[in-house]
C-alpha atoms as a PDB file:
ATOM      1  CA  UNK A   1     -19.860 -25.860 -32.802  1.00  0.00           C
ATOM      2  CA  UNK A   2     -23.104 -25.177 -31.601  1.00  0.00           C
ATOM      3  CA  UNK A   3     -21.852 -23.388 -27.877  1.00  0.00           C
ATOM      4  CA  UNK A   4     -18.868 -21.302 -30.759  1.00  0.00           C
ATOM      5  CA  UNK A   5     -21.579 -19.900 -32.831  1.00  0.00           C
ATOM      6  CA  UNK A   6     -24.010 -18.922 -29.928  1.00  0.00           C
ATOM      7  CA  UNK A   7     -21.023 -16.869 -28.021  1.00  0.00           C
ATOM      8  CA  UNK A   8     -20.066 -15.513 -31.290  1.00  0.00           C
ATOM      9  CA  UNK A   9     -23.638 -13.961 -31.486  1.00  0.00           C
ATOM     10  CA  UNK A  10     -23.909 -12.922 -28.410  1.00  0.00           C
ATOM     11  CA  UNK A  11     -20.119 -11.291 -28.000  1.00  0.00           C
ATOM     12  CA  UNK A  12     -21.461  -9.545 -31.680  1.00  0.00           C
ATOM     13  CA  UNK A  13     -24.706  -8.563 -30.347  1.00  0.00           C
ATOM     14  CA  UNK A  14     -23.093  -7.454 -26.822  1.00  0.00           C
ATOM     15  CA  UNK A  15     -20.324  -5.400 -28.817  1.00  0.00           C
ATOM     16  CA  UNK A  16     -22.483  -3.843 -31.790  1.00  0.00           C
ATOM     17  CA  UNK A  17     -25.352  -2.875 -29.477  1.00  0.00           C
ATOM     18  CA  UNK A  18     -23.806  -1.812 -25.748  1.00  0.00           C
ATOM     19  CA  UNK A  19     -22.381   1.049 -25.034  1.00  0.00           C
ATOM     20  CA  UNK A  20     -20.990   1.310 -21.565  1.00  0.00           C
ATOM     21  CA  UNK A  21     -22.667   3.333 -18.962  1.00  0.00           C
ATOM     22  CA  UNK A  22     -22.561   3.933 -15.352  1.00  0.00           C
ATOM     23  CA  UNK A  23     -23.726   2.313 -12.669  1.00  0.00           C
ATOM     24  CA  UNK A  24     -26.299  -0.402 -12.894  1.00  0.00           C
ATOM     25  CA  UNK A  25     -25.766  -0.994 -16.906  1.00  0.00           C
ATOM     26  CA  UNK A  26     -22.582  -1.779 -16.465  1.00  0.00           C
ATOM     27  CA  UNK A  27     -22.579  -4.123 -13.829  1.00  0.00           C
ATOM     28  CA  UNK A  28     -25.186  -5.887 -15.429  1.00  0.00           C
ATOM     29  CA  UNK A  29     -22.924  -6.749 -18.060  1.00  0.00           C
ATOM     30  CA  UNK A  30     -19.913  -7.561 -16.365  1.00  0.00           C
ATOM     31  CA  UNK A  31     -22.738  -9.987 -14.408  1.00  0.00           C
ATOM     32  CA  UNK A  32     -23.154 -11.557 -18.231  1.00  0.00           C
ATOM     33  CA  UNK A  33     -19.218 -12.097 -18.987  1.00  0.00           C
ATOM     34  CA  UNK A  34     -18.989 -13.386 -15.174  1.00  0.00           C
ATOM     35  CA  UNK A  35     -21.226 -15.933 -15.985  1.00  0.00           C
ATOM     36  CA  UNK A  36     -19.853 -16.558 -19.549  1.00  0.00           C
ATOM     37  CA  UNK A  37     -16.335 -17.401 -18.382  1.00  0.00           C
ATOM     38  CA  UNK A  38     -18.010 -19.912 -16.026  1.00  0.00           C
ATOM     39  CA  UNK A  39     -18.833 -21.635 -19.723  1.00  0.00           C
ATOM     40  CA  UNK A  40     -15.382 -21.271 -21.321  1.00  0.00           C
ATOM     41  CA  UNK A  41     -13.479 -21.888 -18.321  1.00  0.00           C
ATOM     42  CA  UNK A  42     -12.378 -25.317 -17.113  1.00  0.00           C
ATOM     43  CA  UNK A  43     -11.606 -25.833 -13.587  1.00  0.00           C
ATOM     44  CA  UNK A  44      -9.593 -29.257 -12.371  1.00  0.00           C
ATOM     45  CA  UNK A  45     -12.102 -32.433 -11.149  1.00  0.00           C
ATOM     46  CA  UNK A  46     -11.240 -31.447  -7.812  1.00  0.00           C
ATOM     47  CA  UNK A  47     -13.314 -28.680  -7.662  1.00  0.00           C
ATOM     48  CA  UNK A  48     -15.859 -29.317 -10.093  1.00  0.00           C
ATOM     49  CA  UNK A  49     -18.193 -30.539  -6.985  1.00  0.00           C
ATOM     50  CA  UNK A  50     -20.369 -28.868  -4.714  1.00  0.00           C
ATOM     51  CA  UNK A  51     -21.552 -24.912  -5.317  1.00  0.00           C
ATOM     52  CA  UNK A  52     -19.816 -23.001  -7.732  1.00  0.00           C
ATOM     53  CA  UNK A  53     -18.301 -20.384  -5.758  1.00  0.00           C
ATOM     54  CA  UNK A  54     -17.834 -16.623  -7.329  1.00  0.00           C
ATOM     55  CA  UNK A  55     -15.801 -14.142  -4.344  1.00  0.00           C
ATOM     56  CA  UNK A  56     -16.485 -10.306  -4.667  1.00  0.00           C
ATOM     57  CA  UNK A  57     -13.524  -8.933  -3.117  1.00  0.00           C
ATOM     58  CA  UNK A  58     -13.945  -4.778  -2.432  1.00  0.00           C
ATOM     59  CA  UNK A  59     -17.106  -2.692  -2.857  1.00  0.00           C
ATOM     60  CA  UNK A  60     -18.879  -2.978  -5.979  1.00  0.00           C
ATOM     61  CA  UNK A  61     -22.755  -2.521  -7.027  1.00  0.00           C
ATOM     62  CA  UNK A  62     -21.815  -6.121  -8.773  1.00  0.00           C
ATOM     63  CA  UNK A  63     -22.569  -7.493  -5.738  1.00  0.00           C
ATOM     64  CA  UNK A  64     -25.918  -6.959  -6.240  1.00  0.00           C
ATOM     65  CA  UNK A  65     -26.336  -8.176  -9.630  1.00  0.00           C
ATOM     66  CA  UNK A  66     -24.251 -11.606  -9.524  1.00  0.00           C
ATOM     67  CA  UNK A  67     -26.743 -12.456  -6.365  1.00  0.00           C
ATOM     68  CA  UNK A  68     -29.693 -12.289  -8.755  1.00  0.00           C
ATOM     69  CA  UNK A  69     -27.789 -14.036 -11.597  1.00  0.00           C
ATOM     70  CA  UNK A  70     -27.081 -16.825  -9.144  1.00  0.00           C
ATOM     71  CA  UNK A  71     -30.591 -17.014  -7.724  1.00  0.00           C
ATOM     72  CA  UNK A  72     -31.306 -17.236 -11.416  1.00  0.00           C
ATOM     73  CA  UNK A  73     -28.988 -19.466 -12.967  1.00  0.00           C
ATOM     74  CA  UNK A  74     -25.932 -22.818 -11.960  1.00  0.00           C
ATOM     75  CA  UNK A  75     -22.832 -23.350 -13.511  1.00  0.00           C
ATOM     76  CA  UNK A  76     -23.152 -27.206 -14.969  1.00  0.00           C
ATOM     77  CA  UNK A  77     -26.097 -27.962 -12.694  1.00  0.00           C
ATOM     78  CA  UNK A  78     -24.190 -26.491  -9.344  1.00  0.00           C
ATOM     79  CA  UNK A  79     -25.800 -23.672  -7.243  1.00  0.00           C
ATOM     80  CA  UNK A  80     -24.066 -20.453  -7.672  1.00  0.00           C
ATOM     81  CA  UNK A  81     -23.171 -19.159  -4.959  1.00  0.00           C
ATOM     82  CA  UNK A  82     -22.153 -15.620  -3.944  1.00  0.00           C
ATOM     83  CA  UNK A  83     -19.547 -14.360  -0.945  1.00  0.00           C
ATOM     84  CA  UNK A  84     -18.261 -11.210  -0.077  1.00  0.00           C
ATOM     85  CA  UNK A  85     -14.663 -11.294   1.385  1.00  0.00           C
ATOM     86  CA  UNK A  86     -12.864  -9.327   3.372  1.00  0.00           C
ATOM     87  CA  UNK A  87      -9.728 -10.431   2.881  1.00  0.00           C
ATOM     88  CA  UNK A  88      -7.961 -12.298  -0.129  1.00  0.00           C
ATOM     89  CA  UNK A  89      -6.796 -15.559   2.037  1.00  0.00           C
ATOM     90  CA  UNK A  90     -10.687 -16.323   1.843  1.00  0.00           C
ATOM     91  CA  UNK A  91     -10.344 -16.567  -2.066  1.00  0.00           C
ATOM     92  CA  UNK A  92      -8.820 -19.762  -1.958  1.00  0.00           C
ATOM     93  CA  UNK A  93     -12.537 -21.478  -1.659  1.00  0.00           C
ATOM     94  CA  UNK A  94     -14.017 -19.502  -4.515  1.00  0.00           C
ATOM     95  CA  UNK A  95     -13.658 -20.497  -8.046  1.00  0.00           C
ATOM     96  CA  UNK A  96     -14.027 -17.193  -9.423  1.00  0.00           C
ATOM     97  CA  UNK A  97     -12.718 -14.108  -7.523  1.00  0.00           C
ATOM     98  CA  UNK A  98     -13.464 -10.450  -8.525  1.00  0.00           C
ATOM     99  CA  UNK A  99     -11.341  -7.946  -7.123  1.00  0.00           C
ATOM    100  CA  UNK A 100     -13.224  -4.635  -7.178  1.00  0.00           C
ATOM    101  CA  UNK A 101     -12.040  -1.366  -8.249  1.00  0.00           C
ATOM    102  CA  UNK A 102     -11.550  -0.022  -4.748  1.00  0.00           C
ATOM    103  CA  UNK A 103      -9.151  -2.685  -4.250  1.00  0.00           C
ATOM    104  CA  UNK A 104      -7.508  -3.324  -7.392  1.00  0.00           C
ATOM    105  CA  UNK A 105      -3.725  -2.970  -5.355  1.00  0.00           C
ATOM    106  CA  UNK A 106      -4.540  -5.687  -3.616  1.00  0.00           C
ATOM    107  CA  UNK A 107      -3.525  -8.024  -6.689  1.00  0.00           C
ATOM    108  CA  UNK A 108      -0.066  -8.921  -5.498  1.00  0.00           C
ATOM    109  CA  UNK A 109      -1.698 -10.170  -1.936  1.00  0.00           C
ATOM    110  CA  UNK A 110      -4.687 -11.784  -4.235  1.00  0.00           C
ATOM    111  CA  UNK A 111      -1.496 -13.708  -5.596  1.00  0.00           C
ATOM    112  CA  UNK A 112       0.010 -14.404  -3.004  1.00  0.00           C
ATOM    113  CA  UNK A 113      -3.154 -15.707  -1.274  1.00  0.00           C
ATOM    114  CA  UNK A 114      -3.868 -18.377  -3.527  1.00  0.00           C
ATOM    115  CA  UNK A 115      -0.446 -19.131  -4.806  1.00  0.00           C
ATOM    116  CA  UNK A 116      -1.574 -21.529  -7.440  1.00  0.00           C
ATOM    117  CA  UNK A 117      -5.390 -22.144  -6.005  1.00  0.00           C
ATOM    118  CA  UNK A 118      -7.734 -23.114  -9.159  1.00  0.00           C
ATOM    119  CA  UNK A 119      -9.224 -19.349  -9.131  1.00  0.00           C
ATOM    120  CA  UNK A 120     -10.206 -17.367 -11.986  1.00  0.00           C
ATOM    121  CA  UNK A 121      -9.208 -13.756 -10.772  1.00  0.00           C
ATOM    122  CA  UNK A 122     -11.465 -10.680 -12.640  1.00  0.00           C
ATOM    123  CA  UNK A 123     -10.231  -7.232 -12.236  1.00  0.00           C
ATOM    124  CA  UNK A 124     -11.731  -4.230 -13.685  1.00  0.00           C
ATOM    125  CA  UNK A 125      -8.407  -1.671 -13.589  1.00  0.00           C
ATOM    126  CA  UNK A 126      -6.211  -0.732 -16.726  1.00  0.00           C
ATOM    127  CA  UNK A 127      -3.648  -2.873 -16.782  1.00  0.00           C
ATOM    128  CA  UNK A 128      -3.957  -5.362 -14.354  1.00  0.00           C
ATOM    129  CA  UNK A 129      -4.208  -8.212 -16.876  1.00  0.00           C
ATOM    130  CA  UNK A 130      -0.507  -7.434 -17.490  1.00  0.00           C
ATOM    131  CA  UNK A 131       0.438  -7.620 -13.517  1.00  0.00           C
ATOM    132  CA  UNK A 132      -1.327 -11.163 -13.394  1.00  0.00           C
ATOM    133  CA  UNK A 133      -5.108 -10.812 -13.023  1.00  0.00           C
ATOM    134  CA  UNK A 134      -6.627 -14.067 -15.211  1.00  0.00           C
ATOM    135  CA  UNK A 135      -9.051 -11.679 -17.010  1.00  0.00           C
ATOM    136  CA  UNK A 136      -9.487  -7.691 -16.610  1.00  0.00           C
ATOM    137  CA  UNK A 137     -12.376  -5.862 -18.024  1.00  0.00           C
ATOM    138  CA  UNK A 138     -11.075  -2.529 -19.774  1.00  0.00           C
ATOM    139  CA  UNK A 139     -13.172  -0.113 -22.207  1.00  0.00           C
ATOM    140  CA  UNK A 140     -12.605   0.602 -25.419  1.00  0.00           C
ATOM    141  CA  UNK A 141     -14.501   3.028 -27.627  1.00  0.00           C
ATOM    142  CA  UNK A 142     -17.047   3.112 -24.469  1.00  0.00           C
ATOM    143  CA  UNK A 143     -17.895  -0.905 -24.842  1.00  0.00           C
ATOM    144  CA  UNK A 144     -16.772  -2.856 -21.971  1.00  0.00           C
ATOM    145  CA  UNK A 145     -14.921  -5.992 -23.208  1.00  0.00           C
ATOM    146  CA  UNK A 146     -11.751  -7.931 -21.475  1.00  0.00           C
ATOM    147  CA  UNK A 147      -8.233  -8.830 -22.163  1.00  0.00           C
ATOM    148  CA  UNK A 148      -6.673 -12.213 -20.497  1.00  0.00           C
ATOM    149  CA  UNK A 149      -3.306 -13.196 -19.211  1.00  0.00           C
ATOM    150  CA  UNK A 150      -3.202 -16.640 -20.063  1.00  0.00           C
ATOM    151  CA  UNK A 151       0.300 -17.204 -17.830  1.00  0.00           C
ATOM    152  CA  UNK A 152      -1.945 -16.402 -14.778  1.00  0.00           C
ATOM    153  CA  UNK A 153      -4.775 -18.794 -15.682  1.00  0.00           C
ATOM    154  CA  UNK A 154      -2.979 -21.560 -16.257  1.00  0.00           C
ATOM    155  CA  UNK A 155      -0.729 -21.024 -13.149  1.00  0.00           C
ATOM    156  CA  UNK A 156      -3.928 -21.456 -11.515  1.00  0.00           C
ATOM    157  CA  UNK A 157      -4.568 -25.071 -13.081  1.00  0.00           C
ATOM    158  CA  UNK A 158      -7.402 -23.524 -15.592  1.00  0.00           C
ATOM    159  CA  UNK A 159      -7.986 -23.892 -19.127  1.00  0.00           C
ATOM    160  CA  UNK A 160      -9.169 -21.222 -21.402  1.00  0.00           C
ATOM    161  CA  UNK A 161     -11.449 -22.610 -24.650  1.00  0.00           C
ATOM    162  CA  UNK A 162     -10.464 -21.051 -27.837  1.00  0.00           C
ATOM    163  CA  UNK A 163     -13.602 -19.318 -28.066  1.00  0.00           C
ATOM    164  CA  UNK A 164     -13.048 -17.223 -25.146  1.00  0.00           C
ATOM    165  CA  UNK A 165      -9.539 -16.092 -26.054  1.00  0.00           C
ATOM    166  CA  UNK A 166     -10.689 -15.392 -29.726  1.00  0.00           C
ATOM    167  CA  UNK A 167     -13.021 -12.648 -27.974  1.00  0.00           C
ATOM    168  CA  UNK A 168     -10.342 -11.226 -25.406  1.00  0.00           C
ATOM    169  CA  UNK A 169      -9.609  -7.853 -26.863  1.00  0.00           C
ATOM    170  CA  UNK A 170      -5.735  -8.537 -26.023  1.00  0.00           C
ATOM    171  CA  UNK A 171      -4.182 -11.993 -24.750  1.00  0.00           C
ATOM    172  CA  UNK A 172      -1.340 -11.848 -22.847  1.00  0.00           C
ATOM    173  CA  UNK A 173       1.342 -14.936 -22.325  1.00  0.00           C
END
């Protein structure tokens, strides 16, 4: 109840107060979801030892800003750890995987790639939460907040906490 109320402030406090801007701001909170979804995620036992792996896929100033969060922070007492890919067969070993901007028509090959792999995809393109990407940041009214394609998540052996979903601007199924 606890972990609820917390996100619930801090989704309220991230909404209210944030306005989306370029560059550096904005990355630094698509760094705080990132690490957020590592909390309301569940991945299967098999993967839950070892580093927690998050895959940057494309060019993206994120890069930059999920290396400090991991230098920074773990994921249930696990090192983060952060790779850049250059191709989406390498996303099988991640347990997140976000697919930049600059590659966003990848997604089918992203699919494809891990064809079932326990891997939370993040996109950040209009509609790619409706193609299959597990969560896709989109902007509305200039905030930065995500919708979620549950069908895709669960394909990839994951489970979504009702808290999360309750703050997904749209759900898909």
């Amino acid at each position: 109840m606890k972990n609820k109320i917390l996100f619930f402030l801090w989704a309220m406090l991230l909404s209210a107060s944030v306005t989306m801007a370029q560059g550096n701001q904005s990355f630094a909170f698509q760094k705080l979801y990132i690490y957020t979804f590592t909390k309301y995620v569940e991945w299967p036992a098999a993967v839950s030892e070892g580093d927690f792996v998050i895959g940057v896929l494309g060019q993206t100033g994120l890069l930059i800003h999920l290396q400090k969060m991991a230098d920074e922070k773990t994921v249930d007492g696990r090192e983060i750890k952060i790779v850049q890919l250059d191709k989406p067969e390498q996303a099988k070993d991640c347990h997140i995987l976000f697919l930049a901007q600059n590659l966003s028509e990848q997604l089918p090959e992203v699919e494809q790639a891990l064809n079932e792999a326990p891997v939370l995809v993040v996109t950040e393109q209009d509609g790619l939460a409706k193609e299959g990407s597990g969560i896709n940041f989109i902007m509305v009214d200039g905030k930065l907040k995500f919708e979620m394609n549950l069908t895709s998540i669960e394909k990839s052996q994951l489970k979504v906490k009702d808290a999360l979903k309750r703050f997904a601007v749209e759900v898909y199924s």
